[in-house]
Protein backbone atom coordinates (compact mmCIF):
# COMPACT_ATOMS: atom_id res chain seq x y z
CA UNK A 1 20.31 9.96 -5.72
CA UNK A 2 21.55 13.69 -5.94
CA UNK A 3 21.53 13.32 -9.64
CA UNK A 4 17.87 12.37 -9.14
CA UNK A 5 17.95 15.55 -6.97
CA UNK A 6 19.41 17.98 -9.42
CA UNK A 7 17.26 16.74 -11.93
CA UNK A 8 13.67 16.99 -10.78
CA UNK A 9 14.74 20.66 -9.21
CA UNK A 10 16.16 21.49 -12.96
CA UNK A 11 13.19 20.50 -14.24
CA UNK A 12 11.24 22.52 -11.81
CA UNK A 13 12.89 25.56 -12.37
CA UNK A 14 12.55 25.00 -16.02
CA UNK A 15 8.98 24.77 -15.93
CA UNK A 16 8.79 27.77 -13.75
CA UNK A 17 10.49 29.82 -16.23
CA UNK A 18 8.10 28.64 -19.14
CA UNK A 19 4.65 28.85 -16.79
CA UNK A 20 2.87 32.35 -16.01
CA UNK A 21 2.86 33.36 -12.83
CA UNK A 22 -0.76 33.04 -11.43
CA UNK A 23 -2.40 36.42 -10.09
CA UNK A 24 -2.93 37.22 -6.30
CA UNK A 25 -6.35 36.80 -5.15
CA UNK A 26 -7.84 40.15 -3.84
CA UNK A 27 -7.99 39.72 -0.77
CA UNK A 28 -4.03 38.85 -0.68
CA UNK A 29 -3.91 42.09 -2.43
CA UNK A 30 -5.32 43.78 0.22
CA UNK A 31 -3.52 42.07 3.62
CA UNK A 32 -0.12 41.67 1.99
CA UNK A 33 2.03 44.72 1.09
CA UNK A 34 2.73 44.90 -2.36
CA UNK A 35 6.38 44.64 -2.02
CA UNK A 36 6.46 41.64 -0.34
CA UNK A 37 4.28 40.01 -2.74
CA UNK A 38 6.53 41.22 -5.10
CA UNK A 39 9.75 39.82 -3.21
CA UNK A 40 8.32 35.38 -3.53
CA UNK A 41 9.67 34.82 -6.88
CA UNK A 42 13.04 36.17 -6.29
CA UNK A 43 13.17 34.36 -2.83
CA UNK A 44 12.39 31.21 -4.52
CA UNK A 45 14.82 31.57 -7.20
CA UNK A 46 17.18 31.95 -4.54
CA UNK A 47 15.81 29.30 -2.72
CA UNK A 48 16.31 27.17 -5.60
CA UNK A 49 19.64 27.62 -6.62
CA UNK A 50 20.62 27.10 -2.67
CA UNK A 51 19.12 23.92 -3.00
CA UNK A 52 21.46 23.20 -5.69
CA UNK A 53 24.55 24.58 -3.80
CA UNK A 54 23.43 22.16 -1.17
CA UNK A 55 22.96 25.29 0.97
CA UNK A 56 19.76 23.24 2.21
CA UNK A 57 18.90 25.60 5.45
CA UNK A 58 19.37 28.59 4.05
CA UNK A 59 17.07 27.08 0.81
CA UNK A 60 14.68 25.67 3.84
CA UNK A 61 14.33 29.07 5.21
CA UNK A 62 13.65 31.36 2.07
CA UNK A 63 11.25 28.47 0.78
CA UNK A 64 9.24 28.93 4.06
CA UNK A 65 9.43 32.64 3.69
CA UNK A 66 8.04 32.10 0.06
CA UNK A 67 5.05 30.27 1.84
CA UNK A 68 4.23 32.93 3.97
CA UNK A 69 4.64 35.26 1.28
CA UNK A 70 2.36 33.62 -0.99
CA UNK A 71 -1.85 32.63 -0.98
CA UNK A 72 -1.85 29.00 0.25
CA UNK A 73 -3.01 27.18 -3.41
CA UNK A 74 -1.11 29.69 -5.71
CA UNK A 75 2.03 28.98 -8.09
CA UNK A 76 4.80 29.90 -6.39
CA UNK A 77 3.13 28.63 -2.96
CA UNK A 78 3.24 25.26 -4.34
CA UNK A 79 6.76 25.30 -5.69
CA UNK A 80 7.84 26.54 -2.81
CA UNK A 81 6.20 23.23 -1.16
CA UNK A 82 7.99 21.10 -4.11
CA UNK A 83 11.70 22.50 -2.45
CA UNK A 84 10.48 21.99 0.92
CA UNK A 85 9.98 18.38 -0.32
CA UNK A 86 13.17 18.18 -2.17
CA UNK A 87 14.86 19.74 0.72
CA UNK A 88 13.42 17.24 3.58
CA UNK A 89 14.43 14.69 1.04
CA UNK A 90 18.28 15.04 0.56
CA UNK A 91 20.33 12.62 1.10
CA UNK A 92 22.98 14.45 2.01
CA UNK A 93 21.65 17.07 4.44
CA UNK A 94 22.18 16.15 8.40
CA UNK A 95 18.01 17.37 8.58
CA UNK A 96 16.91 14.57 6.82
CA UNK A 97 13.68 13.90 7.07
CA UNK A 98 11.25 11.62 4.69
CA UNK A 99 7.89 12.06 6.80
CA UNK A 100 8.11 15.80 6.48
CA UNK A 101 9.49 15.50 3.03
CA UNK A 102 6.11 13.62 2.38
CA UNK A 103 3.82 15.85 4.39
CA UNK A 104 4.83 19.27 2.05
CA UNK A 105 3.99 17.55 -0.76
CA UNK A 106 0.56 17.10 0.79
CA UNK A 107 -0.05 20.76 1.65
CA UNK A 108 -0.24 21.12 -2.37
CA UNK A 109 -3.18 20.84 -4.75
CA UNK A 110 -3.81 18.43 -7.38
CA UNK A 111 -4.31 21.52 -10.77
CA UNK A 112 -7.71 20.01 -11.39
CA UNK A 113 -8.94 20.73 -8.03
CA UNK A 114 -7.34 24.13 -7.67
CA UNK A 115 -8.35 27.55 -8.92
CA UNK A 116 -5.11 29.13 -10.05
CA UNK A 117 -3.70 25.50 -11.47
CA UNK A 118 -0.34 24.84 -10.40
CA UNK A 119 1.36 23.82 -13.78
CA UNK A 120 1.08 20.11 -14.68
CA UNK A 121 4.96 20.55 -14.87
CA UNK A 122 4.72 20.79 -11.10
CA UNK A 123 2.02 18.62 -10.36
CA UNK A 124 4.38 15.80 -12.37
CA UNK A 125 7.50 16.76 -10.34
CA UNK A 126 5.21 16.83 -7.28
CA UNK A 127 3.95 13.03 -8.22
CA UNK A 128 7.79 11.92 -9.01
CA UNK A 129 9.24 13.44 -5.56
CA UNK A 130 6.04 12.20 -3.70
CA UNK A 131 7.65 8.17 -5.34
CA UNK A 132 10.70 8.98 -4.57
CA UNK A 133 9.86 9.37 -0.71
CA UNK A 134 7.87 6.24 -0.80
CA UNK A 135 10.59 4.53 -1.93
CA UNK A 136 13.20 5.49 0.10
CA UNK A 137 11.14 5.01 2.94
CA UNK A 138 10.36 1.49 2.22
CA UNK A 139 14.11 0.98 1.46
CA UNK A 140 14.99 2.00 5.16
CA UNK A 141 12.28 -0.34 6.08
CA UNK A 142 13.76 -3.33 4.34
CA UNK A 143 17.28 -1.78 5.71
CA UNK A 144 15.38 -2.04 8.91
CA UNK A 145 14.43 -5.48 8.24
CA UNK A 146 17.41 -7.03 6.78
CA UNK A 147 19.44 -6.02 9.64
CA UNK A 148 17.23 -7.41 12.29
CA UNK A 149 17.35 -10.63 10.03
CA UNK A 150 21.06 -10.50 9.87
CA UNK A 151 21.38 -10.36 13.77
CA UNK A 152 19.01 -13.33 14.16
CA UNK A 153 21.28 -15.01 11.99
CA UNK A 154 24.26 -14.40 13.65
CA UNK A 155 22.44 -15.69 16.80
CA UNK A 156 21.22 -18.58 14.80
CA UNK A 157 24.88 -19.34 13.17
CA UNK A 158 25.75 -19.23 17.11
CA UNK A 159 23.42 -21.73 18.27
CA UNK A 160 24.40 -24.27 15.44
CA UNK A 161 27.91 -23.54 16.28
CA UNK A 162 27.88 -24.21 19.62
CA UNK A 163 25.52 -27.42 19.22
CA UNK A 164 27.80 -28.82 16.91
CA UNK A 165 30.69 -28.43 19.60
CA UNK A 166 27.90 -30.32 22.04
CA UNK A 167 27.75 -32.95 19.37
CA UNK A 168 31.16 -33.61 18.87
CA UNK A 169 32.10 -33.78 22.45
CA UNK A 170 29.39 -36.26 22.63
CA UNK A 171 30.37 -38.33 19.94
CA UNK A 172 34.03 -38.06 21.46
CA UNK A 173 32.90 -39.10 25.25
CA UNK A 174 31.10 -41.80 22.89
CA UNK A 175 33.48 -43.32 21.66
CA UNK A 176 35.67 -43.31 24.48
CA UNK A 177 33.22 -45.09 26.33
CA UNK A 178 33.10 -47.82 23.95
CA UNK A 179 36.77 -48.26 24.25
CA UNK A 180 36.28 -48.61 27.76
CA UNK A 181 33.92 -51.17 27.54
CA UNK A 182 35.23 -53.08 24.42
CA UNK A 183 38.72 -52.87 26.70
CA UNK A 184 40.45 -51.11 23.95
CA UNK A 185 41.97 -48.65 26.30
């Protein structure tokens, strides 16, 4: 699972290396200071490579400051999403969390439907992290599942156990009787 992990962010950050950068839209140009606008893509290189350190709060935080950097719909807003995602969805971070993991990937775009077109690079990666949630929430269903099955059959193993210890007393009292009566005894 981390390798899955290390992969689909590798990938990510190669594709954001070989993408342009989209353009502000002017009215970001106007509300936002230019120096913050300026200070997303090193955040979420940072965030990135915290992600791979398994610094996963620290990645959490500078992704959402990338976010609030960023025009909702633009590049580096929906990469920043993508680590959210990837984030929510270690396995080996104590804030686990698949639901949330699943809703960031919904905050972003499909590139057909959006004006700046996040790179179909992302929008692949996006598709890939968005199965691996499903899956590993379906897994922790049938987890869910199989251990309520295995319970019921312990109780069930139980049952038969103790119903074969009524059965055998039975059979003993039985055949005790009939030594009693056949005056065997």
């Amino acid at each position: 699972m981390r390798l899955l992990l290390l992969i689909t962010a590798a990938l990510s950050l190669v594709g954001c290396a070989l993408m342009p950068e989209s353009q502000p839209e002017r009215g970001d140009e106007q509300t936002r200071p230019a120096a913050a606008r300026s200070e997303a893509p090193a955040r979420l290189s940072d965030a990135w490579q915290q992600l791979f350190d398994g610094r996963h709060d620290r990645a959490l935080a500078n992704f959402d400051e990338v976010i609030r950097l960023t025009p909702e719909g633009s590049e580096l807003n929906a990469r920043a999403r993508l680590g959210q995602a990837l984030v929510y969805a270690a396995p080996d971070w104590s804030g686990r969390d698949l639901d949330r993991a699943a809703e960031r990937l919904e905050g972003i775009a499909d590139p057909a439907q959006q004006a700046d077109g996040v790179a179909v690079f992302d929008w692949i990666l996006g598709q890939t992290v968005g199965r691996l949630i499903e899956s590993e929430q379906r897994q922790e269903q049938l987890q869910r599942e199989l251990a309520a099955s295995t319970g019921r059959n312990r109780a069930l193993q139980g049952e038969l156990e103790q119903a074969r210890a009524e059965r055998a007393q039975a059979e003993e009292t039985v055949s005790r009787l009939r030594e009693l009566i056949m005056g065997e005894g």
